[in-house]
Protein backbone atom coordinates (compact mmCIF):
# COMPACT_ATOMS: atom_id res chain seq x y z
CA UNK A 1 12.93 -10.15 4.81
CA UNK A 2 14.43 -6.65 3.83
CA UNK A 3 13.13 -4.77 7.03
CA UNK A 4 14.51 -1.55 5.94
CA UNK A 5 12.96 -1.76 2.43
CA UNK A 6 9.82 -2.65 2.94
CA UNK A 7 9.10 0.29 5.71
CA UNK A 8 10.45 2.45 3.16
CA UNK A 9 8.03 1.14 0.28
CA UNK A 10 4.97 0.79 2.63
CA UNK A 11 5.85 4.18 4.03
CA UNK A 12 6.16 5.85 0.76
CA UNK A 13 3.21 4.60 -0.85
CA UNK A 14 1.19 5.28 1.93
CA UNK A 15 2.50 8.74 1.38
CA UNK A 16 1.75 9.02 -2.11
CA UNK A 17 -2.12 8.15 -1.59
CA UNK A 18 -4.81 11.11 -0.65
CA UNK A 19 -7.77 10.10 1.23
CA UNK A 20 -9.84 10.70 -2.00
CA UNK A 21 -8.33 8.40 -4.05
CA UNK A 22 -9.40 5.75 -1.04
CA UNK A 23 -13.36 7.03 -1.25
CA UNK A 24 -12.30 9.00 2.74
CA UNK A 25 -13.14 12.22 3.53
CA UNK A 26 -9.75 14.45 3.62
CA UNK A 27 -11.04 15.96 6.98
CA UNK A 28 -9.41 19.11 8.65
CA UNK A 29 -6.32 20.11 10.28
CA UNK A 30 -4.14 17.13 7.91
CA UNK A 31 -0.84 17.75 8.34
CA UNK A 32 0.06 14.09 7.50
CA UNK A 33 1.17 14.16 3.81
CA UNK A 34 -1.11 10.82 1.55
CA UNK A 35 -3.01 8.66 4.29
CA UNK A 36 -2.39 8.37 7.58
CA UNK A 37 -0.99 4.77 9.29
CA UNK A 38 -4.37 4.11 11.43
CA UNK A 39 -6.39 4.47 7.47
CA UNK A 40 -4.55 2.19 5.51
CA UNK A 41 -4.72 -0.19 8.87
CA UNK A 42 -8.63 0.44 8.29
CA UNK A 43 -8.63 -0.40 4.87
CA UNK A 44 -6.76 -3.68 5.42
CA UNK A 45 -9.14 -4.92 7.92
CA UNK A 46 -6.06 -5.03 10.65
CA UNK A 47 -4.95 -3.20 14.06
CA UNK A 48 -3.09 0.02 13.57
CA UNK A 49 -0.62 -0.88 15.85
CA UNK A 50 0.40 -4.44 13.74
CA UNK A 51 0.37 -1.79 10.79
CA UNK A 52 2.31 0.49 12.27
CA UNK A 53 4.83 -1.91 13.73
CA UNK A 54 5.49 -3.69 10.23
CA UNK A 55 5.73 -0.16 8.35
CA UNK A 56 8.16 0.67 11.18
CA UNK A 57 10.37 -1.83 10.71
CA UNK A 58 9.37 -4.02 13.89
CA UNK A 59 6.76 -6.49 13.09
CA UNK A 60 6.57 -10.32 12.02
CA UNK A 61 7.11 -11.92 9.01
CA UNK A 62 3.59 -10.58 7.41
CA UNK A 63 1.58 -13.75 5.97
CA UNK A 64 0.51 -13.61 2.41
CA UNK A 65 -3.30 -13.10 3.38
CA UNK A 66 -2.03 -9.77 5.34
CA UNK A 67 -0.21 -8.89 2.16
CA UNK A 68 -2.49 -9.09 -0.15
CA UNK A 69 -4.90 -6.65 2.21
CA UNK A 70 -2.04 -4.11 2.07
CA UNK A 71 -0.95 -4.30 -1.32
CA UNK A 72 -5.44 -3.59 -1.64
CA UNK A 73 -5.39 -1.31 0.70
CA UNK A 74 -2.43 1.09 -1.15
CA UNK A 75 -3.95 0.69 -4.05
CA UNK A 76 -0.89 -1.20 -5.73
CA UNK A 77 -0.58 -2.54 -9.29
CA UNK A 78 0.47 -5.96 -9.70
CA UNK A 79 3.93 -4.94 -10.05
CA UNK A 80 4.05 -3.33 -7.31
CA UNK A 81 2.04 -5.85 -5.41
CA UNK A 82 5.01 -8.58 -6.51
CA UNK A 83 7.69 -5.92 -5.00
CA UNK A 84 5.88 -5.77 -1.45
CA UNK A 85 5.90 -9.83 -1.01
CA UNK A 86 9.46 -10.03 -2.29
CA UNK A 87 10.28 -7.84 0.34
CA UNK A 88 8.52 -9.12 3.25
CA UNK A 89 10.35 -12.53 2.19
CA UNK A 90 7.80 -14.31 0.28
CA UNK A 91 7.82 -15.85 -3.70
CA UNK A 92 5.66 -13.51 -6.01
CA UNK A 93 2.56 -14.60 -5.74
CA UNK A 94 1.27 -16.54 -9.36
CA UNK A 95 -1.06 -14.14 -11.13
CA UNK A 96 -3.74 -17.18 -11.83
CA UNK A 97 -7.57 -16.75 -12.08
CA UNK A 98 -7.44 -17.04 -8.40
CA UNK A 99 -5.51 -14.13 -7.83
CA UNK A 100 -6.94 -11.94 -5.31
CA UNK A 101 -5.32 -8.56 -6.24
CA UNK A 102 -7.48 -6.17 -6.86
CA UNK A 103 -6.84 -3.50 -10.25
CA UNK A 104 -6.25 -0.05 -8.55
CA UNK A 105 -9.09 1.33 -11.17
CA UNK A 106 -11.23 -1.22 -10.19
CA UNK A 107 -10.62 -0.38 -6.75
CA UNK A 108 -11.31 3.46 -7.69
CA UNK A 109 -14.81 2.10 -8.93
CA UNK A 110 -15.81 0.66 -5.37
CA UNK A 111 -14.59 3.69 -3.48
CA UNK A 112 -17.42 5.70 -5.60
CA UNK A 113 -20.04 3.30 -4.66
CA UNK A 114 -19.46 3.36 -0.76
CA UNK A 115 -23.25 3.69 -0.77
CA UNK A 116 -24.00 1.34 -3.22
CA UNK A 117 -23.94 -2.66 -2.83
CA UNK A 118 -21.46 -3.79 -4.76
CA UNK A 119 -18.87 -6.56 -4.91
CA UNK A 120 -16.04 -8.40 -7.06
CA UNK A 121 -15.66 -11.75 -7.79
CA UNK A 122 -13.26 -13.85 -9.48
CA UNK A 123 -13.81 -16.73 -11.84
CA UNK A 124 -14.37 -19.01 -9.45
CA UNK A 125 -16.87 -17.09 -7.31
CA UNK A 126 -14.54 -15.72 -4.71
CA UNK A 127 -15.08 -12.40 -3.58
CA UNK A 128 -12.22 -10.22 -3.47
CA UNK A 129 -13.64 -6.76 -2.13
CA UNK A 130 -16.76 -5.39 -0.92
CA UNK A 131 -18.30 -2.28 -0.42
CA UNK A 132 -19.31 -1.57 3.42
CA UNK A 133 -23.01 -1.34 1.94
CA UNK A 134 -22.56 -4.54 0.18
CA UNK A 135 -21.70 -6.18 3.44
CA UNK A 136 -24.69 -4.48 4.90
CA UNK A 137 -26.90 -6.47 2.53
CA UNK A 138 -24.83 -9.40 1.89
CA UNK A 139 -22.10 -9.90 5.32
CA UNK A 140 -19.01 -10.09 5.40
CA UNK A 141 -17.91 -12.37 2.48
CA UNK A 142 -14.32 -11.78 2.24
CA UNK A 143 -12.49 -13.96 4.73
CA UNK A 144 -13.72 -17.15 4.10
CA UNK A 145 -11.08 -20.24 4.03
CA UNK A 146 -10.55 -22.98 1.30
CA UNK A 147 -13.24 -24.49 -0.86
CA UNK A 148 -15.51 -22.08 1.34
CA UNK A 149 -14.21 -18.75 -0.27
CA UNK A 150 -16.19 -19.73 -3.30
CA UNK A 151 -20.13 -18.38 -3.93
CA UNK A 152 -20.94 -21.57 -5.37
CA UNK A 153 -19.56 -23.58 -3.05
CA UNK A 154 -21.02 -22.21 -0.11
CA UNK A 155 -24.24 -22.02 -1.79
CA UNK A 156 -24.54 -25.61 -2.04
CA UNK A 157 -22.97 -26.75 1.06
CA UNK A 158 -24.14 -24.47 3.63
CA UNK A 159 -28.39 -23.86 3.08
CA UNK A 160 -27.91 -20.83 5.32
CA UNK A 161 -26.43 -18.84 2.31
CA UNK A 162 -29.52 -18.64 0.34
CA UNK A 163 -31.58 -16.83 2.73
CA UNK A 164 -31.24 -13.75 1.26
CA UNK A 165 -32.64 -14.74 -1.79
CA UNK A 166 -36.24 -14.55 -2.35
CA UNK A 167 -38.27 -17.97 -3.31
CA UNK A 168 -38.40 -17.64 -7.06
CA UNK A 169 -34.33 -16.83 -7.24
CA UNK A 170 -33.27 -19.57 -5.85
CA UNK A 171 -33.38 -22.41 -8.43
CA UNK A 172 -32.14 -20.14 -11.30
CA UNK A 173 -29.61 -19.16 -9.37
CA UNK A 174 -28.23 -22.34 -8.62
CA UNK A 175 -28.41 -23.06 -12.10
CA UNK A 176 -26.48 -19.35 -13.27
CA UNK A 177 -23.69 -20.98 -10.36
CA UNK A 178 -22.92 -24.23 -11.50
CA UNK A 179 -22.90 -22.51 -14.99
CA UNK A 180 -20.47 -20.28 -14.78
CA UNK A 181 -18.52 -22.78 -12.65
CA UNK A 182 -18.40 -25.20 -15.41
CA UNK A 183 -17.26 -22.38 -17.73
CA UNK A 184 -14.42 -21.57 -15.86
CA UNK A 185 -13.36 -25.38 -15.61
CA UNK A 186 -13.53 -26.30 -19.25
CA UNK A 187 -11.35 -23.63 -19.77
CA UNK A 188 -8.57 -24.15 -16.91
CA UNK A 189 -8.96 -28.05 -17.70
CA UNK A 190 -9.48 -30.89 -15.42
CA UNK A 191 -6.46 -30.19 -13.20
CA UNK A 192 -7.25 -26.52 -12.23
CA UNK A 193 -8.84 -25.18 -9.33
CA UNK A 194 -12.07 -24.94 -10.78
CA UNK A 195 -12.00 -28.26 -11.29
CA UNK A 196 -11.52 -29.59 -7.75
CA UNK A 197 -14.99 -27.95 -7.06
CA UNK A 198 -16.73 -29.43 -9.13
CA UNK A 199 -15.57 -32.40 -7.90
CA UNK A 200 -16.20 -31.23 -4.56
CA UNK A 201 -19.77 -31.11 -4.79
CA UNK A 202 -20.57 -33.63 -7.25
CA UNK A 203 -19.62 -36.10 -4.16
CA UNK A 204 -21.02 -33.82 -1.32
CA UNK A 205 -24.34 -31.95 -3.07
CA UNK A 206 -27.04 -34.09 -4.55
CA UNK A 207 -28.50 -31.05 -5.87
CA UNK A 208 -24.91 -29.92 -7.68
CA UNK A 209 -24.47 -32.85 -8.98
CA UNK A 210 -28.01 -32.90 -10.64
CA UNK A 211 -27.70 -29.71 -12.03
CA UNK A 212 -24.41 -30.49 -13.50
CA UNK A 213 -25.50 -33.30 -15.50
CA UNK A 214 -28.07 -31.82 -17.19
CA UNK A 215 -25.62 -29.64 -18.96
CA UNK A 216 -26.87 -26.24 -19.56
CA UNK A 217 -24.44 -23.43 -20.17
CA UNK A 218 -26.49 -20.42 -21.00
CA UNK A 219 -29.38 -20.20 -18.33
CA UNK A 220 -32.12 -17.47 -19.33
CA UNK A 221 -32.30 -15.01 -16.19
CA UNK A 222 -33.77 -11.61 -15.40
CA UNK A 223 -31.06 -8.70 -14.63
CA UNK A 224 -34.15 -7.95 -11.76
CA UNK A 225 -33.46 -9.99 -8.70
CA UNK A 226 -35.59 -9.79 -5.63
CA UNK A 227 -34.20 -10.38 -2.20
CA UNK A 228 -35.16 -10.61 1.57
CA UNK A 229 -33.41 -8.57 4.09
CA UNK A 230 -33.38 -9.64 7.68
CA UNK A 231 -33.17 -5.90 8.60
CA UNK A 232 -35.12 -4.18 5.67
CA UNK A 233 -37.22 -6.77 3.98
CA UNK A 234 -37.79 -6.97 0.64
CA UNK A 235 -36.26 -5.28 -2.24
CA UNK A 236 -36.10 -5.44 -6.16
CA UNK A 237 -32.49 -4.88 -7.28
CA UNK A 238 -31.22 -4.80 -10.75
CA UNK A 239 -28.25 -6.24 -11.22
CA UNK A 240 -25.12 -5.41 -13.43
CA UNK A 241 -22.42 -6.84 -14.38
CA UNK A 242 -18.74 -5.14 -15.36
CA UNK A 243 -15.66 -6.86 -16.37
CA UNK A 244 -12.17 -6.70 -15.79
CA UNK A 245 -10.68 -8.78 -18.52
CA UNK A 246 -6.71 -8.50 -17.31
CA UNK A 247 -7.38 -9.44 -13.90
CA UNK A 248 -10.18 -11.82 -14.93
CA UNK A 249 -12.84 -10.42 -12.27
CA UNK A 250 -16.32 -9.48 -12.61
CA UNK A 251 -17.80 -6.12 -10.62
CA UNK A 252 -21.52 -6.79 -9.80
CA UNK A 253 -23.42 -3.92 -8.77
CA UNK A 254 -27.33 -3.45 -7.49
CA UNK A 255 -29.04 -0.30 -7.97
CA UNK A 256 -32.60 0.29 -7.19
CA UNK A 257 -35.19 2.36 -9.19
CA UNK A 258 -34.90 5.81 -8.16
CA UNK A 259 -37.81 7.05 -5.97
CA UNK A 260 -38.72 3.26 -5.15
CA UNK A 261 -39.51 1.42 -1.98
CA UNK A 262 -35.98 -0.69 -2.72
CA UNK A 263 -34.60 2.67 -3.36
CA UNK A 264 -34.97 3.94 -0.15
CA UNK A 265 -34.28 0.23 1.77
CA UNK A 266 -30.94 0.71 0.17
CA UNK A 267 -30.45 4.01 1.15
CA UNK A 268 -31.11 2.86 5.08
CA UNK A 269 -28.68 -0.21 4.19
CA UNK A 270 -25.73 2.65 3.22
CA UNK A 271 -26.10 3.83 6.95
CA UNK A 272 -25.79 0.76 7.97
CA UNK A 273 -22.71 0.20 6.01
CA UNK A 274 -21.33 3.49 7.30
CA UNK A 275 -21.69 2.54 11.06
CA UNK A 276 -20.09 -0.64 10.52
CA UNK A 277 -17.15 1.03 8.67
CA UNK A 278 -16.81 3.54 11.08
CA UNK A 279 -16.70 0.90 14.40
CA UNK A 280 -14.77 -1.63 12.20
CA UNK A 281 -17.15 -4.40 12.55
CA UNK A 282 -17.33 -7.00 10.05
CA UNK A 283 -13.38 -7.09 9.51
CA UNK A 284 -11.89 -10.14 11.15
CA UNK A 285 -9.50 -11.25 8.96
CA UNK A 286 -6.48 -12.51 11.03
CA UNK A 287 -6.46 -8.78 13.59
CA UNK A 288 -3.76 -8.37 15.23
């Protein structure tokens, strides 16, 4: 592990980012040139003091998980990203369909919808970033282990996920998931990751498995999803989809029609993204 190094690459890339190219208000009396160590700690979900140790030169051996929320949270390309785990003493990380980086203009695109729900996923349903609105209408859906990480596996292993889905969503849905899960393994092939899920569930989910053998791979659905808050009851979201062909990721976002009833739930769900930001709630992922 080049101690030296790596302080001097966290420190100057930390340096070299303003607080609006992170979606933060610049604030006055800055005198801190880019961010400051206690808002790139924020936007990795981690203590400012482990941050401020390991940009100092005096912290652990960072995991790969804690990498991969700093190399996020400074906004670094992939070749950059592959610099900051060779320094902190780990292999470059493979860039697969699993990857978890996130494309700094990607990344640019969530800071602008702080008050929108949005989220990315990767081809296997993991999501990779939130906004803090998104995780006031969705939770926290980011540190997830395993098999787990994946939408579609947690939809069909753990009921509890589908209660923010309204009735008539649910069993297209579950069809649009095991759809685009099958997609992704006939392309990877029988050994890939995608794979493993499916045969994951095929044994454990009834329901997969049923669904799966019927074969479909387009499934007829309405952009208009409806959904059941605990906190704001029900709204009527349309939903769109962007993607990000290098990294292989898909942006969904959910917008409401202006002047709506939904339009205004979402508006209260924003505040409650903001309060959870601003206490750092919601960000567990390994604090140190």
């Amino acid at each position: 592990m080049e101690y030296s190094d790596l302080s001097d690459f966290l420190r100057k890339r930390r340096e070299a980012l303003q607080p609006e190219d992170v979606g933060m208000p610049r604030g006055r009396r800055r005198r801190t040139p880019g961010l400051r160590r206690e808002e790139v700690a924020a936007l990795a979900s981690m203590s400012t003091d482990y941050y401020s140790r390991l940009e100092g030169g005096r912290g652990p051996q960072p995991s790969v998980e804690m990498l991969g929320a700093i190399a996020r949270a400074l906004r670094l390309t992939l070749d950059e990203r592959d610099h900051l785990f060779l320094l902190a003493g780990h292999g470059t990380p493979p860039r697969s369909t699993r990857a978890d980086h996130v494309d700094p203009g990607m990344l640019r695109i969530l800071d602008r919808l702080h008050d929108t729900p949005a989220m990315l996923l990767n081809r296997v349903g993991e999501v990779v970033a939130q906004t803090p609105t998104h995780v006031a209408f969705a939770g926290e859906l980011t540190n997830f282990q395993g098999m787990e990480r994946s939408e579609v596996y947690r939809w069909f292993m753990h009921p509890e996920t589908r209660a923010l889905y309204a009735e008539p969503e649910l069993t297209t849905h579950s069809k649009l998931l095991v759809s685009m899960l099958r997609t992704v393994a006939t392309i990877d092939g029988p050994k890939s990751y995608a794979a493993s899920i499916v045969r994951a569930l095929q044994k454990a989910s009834p329901e997969f498995a049923e669904i799966w053998d019927a074969h479909e791979v387009v499934v007829a659905h309405s952009r208009t999803k409806r959904f059941r808050h605990p906190s704001v009851g029900d709204l009527e979201l349309y939903c769109e989809l962007i993607d990000n062909r290098d990294q292989q990721q898909t942006l969904i976002v959910f917008t409401a029609e202006p002047g709506s009833e939904s339009a205004e739930k979402l508006r209260l769900l924003s505040v409650l993204g903001s309060q959870v930001m601003g206490s750092g709630q919601g960000f567990d992922r390994e604090l140190i």
